[in-house]
Protein backbone atom coordinates (compact mmCIF):
# COMPACT_ATOMS: atom_id res chain seq x y z
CA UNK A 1 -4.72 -16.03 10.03
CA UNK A 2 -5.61 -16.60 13.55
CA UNK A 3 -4.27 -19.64 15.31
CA UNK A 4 -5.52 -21.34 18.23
CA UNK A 5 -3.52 -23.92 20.28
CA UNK A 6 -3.95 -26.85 22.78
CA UNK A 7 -2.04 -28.42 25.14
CA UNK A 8 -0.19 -31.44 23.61
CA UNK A 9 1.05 -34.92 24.09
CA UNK A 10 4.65 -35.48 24.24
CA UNK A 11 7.04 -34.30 21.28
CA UNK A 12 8.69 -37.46 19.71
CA UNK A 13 10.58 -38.10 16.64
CA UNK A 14 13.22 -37.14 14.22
CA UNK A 15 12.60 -33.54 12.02
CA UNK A 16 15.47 -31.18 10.06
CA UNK A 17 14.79 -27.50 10.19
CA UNK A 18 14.59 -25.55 7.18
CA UNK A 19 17.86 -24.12 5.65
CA UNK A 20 19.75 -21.32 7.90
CA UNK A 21 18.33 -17.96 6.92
CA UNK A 22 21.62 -15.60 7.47
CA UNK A 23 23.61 -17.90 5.90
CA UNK A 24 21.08 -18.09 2.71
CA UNK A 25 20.70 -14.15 2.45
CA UNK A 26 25.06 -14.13 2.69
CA UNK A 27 25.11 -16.78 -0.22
CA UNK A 28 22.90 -15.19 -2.68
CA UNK A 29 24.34 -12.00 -1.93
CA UNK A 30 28.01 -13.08 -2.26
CA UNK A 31 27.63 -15.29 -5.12
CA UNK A 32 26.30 -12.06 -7.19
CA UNK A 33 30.06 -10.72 -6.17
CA UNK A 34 31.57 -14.01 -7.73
CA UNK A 35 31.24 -12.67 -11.72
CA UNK A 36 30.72 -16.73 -11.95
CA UNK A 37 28.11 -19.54 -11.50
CA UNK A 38 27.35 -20.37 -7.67
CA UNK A 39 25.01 -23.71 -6.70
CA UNK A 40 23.45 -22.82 -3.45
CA UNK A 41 22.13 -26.08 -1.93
CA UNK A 42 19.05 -25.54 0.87
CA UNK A 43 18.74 -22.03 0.25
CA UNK A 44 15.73 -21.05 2.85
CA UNK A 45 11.98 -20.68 1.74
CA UNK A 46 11.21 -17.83 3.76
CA UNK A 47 10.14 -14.69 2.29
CA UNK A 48 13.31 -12.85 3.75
CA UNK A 49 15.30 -15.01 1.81
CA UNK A 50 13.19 -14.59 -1.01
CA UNK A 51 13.88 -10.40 -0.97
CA UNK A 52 17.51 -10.94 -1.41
CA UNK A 53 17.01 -13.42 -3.84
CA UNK A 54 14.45 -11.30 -6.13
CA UNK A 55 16.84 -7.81 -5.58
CA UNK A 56 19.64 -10.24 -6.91
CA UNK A 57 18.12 -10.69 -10.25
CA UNK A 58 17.27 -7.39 -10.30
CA UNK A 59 20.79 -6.50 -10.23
CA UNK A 60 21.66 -8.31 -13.11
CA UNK A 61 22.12 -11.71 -12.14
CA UNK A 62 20.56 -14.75 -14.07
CA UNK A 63 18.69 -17.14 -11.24
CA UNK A 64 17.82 -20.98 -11.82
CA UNK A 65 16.03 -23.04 -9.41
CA UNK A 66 16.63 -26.30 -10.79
CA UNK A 67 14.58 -28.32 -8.08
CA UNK A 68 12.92 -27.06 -4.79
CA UNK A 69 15.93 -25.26 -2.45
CA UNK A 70 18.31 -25.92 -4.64
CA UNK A 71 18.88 -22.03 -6.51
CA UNK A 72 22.11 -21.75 -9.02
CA UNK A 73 23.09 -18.12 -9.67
CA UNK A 74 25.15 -16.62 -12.54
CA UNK A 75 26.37 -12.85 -11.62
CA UNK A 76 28.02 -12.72 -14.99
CA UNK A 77 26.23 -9.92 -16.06
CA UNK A 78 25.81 -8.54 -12.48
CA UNK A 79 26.18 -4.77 -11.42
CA UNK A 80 26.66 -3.77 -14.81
CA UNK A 81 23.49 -1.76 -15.77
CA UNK A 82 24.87 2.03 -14.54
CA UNK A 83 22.05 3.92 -16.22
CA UNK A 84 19.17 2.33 -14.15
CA UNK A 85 17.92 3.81 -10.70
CA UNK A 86 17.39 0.07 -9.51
CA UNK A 87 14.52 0.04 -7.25
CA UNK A 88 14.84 -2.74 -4.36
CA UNK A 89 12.17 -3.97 -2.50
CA UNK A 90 13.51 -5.38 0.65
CA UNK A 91 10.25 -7.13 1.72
CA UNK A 92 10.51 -7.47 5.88
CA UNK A 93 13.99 -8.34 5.94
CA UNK A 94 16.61 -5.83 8.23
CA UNK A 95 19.62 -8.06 6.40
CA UNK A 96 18.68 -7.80 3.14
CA UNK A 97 18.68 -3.78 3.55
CA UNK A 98 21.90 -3.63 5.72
CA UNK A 99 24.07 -6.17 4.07
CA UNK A 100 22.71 -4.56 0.00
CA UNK A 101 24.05 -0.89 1.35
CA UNK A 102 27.22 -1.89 1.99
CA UNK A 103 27.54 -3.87 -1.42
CA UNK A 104 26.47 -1.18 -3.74
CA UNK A 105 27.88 2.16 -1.57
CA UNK A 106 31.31 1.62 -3.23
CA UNK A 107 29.88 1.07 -6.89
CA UNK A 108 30.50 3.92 -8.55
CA UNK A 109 27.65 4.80 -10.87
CA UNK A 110 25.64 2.59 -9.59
CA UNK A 111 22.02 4.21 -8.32
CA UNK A 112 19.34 2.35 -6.13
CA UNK A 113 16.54 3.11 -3.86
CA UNK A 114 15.99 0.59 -0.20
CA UNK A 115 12.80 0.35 0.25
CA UNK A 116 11.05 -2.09 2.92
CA UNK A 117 7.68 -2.60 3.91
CA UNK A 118 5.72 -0.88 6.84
CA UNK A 119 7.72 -3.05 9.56
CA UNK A 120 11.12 -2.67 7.70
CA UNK A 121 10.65 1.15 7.23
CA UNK A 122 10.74 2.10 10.67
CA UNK A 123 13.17 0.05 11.52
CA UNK A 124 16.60 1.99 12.31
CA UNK A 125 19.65 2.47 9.85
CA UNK A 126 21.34 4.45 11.43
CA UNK A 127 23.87 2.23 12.40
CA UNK A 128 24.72 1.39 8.99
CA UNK A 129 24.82 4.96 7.58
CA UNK A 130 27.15 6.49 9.76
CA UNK A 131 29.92 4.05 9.37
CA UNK A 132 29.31 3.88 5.49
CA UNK A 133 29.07 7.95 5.50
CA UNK A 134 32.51 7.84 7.21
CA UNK A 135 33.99 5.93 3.97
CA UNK A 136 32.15 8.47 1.61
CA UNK A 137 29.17 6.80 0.97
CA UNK A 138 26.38 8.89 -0.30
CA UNK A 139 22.79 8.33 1.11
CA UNK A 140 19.92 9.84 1.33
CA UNK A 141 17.29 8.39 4.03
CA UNK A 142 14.02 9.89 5.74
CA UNK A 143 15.22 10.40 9.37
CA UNK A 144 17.76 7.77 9.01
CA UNK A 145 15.23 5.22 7.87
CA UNK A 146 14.12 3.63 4.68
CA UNK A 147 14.12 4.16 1.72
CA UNK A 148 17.78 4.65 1.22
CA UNK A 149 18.69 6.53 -1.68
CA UNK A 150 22.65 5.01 -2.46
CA UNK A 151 24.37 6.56 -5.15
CA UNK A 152 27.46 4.44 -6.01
CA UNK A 153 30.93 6.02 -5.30
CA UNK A 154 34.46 5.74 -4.44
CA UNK A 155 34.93 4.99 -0.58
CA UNK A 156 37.89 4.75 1.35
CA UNK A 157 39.09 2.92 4.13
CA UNK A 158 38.18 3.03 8.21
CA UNK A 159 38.76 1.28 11.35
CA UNK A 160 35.23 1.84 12.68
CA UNK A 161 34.47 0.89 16.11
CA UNK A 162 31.13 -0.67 16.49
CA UNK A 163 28.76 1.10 19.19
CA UNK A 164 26.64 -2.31 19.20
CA UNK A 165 27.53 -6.12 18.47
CA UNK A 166 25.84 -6.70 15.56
CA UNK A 167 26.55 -8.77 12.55
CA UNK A 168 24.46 -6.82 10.28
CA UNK A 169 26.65 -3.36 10.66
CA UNK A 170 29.98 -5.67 10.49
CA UNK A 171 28.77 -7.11 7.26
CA UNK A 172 27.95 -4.14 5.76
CA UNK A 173 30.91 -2.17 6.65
CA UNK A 174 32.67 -5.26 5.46
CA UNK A 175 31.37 -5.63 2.30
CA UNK A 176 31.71 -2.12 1.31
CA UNK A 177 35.63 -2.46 2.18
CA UNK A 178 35.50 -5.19 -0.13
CA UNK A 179 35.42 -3.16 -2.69
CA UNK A 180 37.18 -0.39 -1.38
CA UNK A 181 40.99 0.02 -1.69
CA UNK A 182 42.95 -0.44 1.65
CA UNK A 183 42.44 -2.27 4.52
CA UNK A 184 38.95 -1.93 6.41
CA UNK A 185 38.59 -3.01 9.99
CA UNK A 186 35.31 -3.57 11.85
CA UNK A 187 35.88 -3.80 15.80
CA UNK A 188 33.49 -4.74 18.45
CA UNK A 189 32.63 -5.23 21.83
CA UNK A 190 32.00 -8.75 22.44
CA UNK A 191 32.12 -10.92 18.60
CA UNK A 192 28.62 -10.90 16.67
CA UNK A 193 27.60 -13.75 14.04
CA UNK A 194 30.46 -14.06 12.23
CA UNK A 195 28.69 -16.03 8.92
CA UNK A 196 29.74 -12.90 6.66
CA UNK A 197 33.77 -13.53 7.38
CA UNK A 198 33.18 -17.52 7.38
CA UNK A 199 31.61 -17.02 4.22
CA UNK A 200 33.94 -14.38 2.17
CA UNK A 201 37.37 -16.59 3.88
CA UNK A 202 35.68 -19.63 2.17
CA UNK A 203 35.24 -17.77 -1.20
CA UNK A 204 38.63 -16.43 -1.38
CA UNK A 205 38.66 -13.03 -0.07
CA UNK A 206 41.47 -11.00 1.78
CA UNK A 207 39.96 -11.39 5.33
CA UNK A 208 41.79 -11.88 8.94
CA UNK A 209 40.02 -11.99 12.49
CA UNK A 210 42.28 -10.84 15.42
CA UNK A 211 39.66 -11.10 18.53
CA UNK A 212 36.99 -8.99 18.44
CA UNK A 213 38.18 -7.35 15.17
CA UNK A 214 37.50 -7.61 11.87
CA UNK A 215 39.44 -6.62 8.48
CA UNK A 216 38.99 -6.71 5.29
CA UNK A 217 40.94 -5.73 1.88
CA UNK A 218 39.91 -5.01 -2.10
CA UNK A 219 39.18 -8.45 -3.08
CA UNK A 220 37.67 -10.83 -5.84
CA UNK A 221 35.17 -13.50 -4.50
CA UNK A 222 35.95 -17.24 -5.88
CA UNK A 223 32.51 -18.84 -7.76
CA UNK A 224 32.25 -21.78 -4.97
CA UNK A 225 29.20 -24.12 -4.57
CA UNK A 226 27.59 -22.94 -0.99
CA UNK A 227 25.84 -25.87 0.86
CA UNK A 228 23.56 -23.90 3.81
CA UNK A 229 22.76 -26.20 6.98
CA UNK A 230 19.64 -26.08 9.10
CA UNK A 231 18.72 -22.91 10.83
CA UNK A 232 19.50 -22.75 14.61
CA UNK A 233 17.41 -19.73 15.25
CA UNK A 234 14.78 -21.60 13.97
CA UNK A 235 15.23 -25.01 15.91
CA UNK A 236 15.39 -22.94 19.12
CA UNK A 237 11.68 -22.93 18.88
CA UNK A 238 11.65 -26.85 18.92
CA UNK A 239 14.32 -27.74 21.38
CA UNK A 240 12.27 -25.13 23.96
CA UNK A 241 8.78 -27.42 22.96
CA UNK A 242 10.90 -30.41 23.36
CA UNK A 243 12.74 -28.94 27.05
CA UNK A 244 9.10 -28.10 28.43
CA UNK A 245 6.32 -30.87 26.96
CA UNK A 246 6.88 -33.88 29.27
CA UNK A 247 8.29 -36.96 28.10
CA UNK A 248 9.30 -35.48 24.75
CA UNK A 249 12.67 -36.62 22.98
CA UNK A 250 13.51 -35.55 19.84
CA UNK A 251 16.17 -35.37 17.13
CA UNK A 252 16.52 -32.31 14.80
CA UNK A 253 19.28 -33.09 12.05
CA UNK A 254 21.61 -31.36 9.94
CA UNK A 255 22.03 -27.52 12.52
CA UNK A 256 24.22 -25.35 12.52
CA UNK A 257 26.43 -24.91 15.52
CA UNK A 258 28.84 -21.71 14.42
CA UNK A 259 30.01 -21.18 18.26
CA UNK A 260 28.47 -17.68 17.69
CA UNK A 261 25.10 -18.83 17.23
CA UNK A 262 24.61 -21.17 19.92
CA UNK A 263 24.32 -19.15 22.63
CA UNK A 264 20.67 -21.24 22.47
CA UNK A 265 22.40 -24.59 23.79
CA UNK A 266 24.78 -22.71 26.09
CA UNK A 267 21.47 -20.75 27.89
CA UNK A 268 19.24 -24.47 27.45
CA UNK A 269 22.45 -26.64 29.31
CA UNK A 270 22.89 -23.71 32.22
CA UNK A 271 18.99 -23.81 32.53
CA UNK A 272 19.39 -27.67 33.22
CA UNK A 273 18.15 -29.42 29.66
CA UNK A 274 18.80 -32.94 28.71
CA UNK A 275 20.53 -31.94 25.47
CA UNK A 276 23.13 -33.58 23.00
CA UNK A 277 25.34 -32.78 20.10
CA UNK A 278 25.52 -35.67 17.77
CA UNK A 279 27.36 -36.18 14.42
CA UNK A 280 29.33 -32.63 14.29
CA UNK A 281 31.14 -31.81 10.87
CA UNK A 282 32.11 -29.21 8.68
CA UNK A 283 30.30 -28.29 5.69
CA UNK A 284 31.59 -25.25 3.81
CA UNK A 285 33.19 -23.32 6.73
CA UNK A 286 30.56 -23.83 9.23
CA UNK A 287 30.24 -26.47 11.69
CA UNK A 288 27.01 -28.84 11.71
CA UNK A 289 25.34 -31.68 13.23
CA UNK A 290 22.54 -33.42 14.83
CA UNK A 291 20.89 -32.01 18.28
CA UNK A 292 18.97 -34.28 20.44
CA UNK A 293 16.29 -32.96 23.51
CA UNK A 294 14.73 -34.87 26.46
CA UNK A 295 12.25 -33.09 28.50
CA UNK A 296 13.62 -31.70 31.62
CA UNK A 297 13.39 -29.54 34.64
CA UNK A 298 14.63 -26.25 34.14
CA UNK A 299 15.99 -23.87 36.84
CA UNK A 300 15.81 -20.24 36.28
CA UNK A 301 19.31 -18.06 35.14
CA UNK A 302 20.83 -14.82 34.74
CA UNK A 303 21.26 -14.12 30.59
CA UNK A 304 24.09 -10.76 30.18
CA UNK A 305 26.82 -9.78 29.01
CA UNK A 306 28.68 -11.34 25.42
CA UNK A 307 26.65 -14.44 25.16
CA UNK A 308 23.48 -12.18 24.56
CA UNK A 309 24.72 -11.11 20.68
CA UNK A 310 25.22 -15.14 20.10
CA UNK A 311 21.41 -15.71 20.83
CA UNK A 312 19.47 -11.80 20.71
CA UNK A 313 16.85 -13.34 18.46
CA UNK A 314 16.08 -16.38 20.61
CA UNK A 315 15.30 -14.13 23.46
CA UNK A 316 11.74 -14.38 22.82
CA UNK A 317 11.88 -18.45 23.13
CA UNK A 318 14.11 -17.84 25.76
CA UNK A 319 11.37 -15.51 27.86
CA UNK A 320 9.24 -18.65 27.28
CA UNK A 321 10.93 -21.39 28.59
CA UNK A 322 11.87 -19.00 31.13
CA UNK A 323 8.00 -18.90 32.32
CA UNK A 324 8.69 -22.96 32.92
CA UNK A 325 11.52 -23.15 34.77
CA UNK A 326 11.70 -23.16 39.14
CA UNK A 327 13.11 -19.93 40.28
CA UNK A 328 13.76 -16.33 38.24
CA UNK A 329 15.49 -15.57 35.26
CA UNK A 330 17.04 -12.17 34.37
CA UNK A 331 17.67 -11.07 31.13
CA UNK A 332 20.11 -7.92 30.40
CA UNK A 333 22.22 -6.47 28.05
CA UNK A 334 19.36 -7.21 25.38
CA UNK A 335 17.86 -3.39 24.36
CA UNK A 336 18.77 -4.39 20.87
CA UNK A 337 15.28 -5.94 21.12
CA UNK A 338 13.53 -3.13 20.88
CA UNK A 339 14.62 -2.56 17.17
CA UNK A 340 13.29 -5.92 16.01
CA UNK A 341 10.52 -6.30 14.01
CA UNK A 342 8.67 -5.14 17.17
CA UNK A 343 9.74 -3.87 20.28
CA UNK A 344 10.79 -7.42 21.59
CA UNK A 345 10.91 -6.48 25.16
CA UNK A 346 7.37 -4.14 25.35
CA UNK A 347 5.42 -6.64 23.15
CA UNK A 348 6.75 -10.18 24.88
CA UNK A 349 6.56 -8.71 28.06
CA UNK A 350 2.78 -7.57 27.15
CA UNK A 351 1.44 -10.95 25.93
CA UNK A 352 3.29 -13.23 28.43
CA UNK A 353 1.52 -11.24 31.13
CA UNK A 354 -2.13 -12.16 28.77
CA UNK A 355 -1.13 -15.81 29.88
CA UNK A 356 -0.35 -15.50 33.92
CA UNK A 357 2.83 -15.15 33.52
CA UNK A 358 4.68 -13.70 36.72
CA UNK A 359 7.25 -10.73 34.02
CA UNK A 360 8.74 -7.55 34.62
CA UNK A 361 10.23 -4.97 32.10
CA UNK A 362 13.27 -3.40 32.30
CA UNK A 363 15.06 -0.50 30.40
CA UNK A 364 17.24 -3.65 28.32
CA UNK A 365 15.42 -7.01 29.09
CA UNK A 366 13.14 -8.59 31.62
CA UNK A 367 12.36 -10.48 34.66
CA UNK A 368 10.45 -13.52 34.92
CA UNK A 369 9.41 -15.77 37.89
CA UNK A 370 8.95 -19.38 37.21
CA UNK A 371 7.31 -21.74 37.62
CA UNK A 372 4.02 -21.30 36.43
CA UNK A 373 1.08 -22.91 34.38
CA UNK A 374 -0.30 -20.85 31.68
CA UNK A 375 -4.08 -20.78 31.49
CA UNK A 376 -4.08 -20.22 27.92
CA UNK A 377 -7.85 -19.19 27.17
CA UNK A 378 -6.83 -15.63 25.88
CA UNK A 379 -6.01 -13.93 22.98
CA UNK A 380 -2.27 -12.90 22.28
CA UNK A 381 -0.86 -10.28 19.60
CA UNK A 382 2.69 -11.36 17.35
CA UNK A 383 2.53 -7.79 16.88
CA UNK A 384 3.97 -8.68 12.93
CA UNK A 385 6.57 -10.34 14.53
CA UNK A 386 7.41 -13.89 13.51
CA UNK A 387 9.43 -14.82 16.52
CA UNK A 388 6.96 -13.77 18.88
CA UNK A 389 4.18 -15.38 17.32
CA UNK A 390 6.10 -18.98 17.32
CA UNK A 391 7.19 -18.57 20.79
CA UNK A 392 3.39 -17.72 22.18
CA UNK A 393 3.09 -21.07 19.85
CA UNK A 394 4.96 -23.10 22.05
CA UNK A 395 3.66 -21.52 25.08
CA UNK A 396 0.27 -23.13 23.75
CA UNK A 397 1.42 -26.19 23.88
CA UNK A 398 1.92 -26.25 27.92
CA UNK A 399 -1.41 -24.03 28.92
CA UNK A 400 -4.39 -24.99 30.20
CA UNK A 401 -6.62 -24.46 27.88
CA UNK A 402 -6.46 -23.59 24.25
CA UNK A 403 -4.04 -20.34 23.46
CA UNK A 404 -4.66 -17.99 20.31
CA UNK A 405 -2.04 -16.19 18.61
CA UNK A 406 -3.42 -13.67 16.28
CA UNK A 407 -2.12 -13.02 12.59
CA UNK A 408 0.03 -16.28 12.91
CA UNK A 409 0.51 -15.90 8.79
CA UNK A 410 4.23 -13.66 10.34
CA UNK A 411 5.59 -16.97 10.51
CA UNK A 412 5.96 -17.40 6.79
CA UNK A 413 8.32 -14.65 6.81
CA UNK A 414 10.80 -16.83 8.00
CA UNK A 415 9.29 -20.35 8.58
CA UNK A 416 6.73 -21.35 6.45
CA UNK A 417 7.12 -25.10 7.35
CA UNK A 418 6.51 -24.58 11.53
CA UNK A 419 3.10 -26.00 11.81
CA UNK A 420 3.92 -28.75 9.80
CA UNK A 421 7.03 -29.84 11.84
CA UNK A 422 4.63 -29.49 14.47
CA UNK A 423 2.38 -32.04 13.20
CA UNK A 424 5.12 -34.41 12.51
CA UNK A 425 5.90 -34.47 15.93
CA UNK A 426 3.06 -34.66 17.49
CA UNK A 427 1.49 -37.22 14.85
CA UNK A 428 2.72 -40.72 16.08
């Protein structure tokens, strides 16, 4: 599906973002570790989400959706076929694979096969098989990527220091010590989402955090009700629209604001937005609350160093508001991007420069001189990347004339319900 947009009239009005993806694939997964019944409330519609979910049942877990987002699972019966080669289709989604090897490595007799589709299966796992190779684990993989043949067996302990910041190797290192007898430590350079230890301290496992480190021990998980907030990744998309559309003001409710996911607000408030927290609580280990954006004038920034693991996959956005704001912004630090769904950095620097955009490359980001006007009146590639194609989106809405982002149907992978938040603030 091809998508063409025009510049709009101001952004006004009240929305709430669709349930937080990481922390929906971490509840599914965790409450199949429970042996009990778990009532996920707001689990996400995206087709990530969706993988975990269906590679759940597979695994032996009964799954009730009672009413729309609301899922209850019973993991009973779970991990208890050991005579099956379970083979588990991991759709598009990089979690679903990482976090799933680290849960069944240390199940002994347990067999399954990863497998992912085109995107997914060149996407590197390294970084996930070395660590869980150093506890024993037994894998087979084509050139360290997908499918990953895990057969199920006895690991033992590490204190693994991470060579990147990323919450998907923690949580898989992580959740194979949880099953694993000793204590397991995960150490970084600068602290990565940390949903995956919020998450397992709330259901009752042996977990402490001492800085940048991480440890686990052999635990049981506690059958808890999970309640999963609004997606922050996601909103990014509409406090950028709101930041650059003149005279917009809007209100996106119920977000999640786990200090290391907002990296988002931090980059928005150095950039100069008009932004406010409003309502913050606590729901289930992770803060939330409301987020209100004014349209302002944005100033360009330097991006590096630790805050760039608390916002890698707004980058894209990021690069876009970046093409609005007076002066040059410099992104570094970020050549995780290239390991995306796309090569972040090649591909956003390709189609931003499709729009007039003023955007250099470099080795592990980019530079981009603002500010300038779009002229729209191209077409741009998403290159199967949903992030890309949603922040060419809301480039649209600022150009010139109309702006077409080709295979827009990426989107559902993780946000089904954009274009219609669109509407509903542009509809008044």
């Amino acid at each position: 599906m091809n998508i063409t947009v025009e510049k709009t009239k101001p952004l006004r009005g009240i929305i709430t973002i669709p349930s937080d993806k990481s922390i929906s694939h971490r509840a599914a997964m965790f409450a199949s570790l429970t042996g009990g019944r778990v009532v996920i409330r707001n689990f996400s519609n995206g087709a990530d989400c969706h993988s975990t979910l269906n590679i759940v049942c597979l695994l032996g877990c009964e799954v009730q959706t009672p009413s729309e987002q609301v899922v209850v699972i019973d993991a009973a019966n779970a991990y208890k076929n050991k005579n099956e080669n379970y083979m588990l289709d991991c759709g598009n989604s990089g979690t679903t694979m990482r976090l799933f090897s680290g849960i069944i490595a240390p199940l002994e007799g347990l067999n399954a096969t990863l497998t992912g589709d085109l995107s997914l299966s060149r996407r590197p796992m390294k970084r996930i098989i070395l660590p869980l190779e150093l506890m024993g684990a037994k894998i087979k993989h084509n050139a360290f990527k997908a499918p990953l043949l895990i057969k199920g067996a006895e690991l033992f302990p590490v204190d693994y220091r991470s060579p990147v910041a990323s919450a998907q190797v923690k949580s898989c290192v992580l959740l194979a010590g949880l099953n694993t007898v000793g204590k397991t430590t995960v150490t970084e350079e600068y602290v990565s989402r940390n949903h995956t230890e919020r998450m397992l301290a709330y259901l009752g496992a042996d977990i402490e955090v001492n800085g940048t480190s991480v440890s686990v021990k052999k635990s049981s998980l506690e059958p808890k009700d999970i309640d999963v907030c609004g997606d922050i990744s996601s909103a990014a998309f509409f406090m950028a629209a709101a930041s650059i559309v003149p005279d917009s003001d809007i209100v996106i409710k119920n977000i999640g604001l786990n200090p290391t996911r907002t990296g988002i607000i931090d980059v928005l408030t150095k950039m100069g937005a008009d932004i406010e927290i409003l309502e913050q609580k606590t729901v289930c280990n992770e803060e939330v609350g409301d987020i209100r954006v004014k349209y302002s004038n944005l100033k360009g920034i330097t991006i590096e160093g630790e805050i760039i693991p608390r916002l890698i996959d707004e980058i894209p956005i990021i690069a876009v508001l970046a093409t609005q704001a007076d002066g040059t912004t410099t992104i570094k630090d970020a050549q995780d991007l290239r390991n995306k769904e796309s090569d972040r950095i090649k591909c956003l620097v390709a189609e931003l420069k499709k729009t007039g955009a003023i955007v250099e490359e470099t080795p592990d980001g980019m530079v981009i001189e603002g500010k300038i006007t779009p002229r729209g009146g191209c077409c741009t590639e998403c290159y199967h990347d949903h992030r890309i194609a949603m922040s060419l989106y809301v480039l649209g809405l600022v150009s010139e004339s109309p702006l077409t982002v080709n295979e827009f149907q990426w989107v559902d992978i993780s946000f089904p319900e954009f274009l219609k938040l669109v509407t509903e603030l542009t509809d008044y």
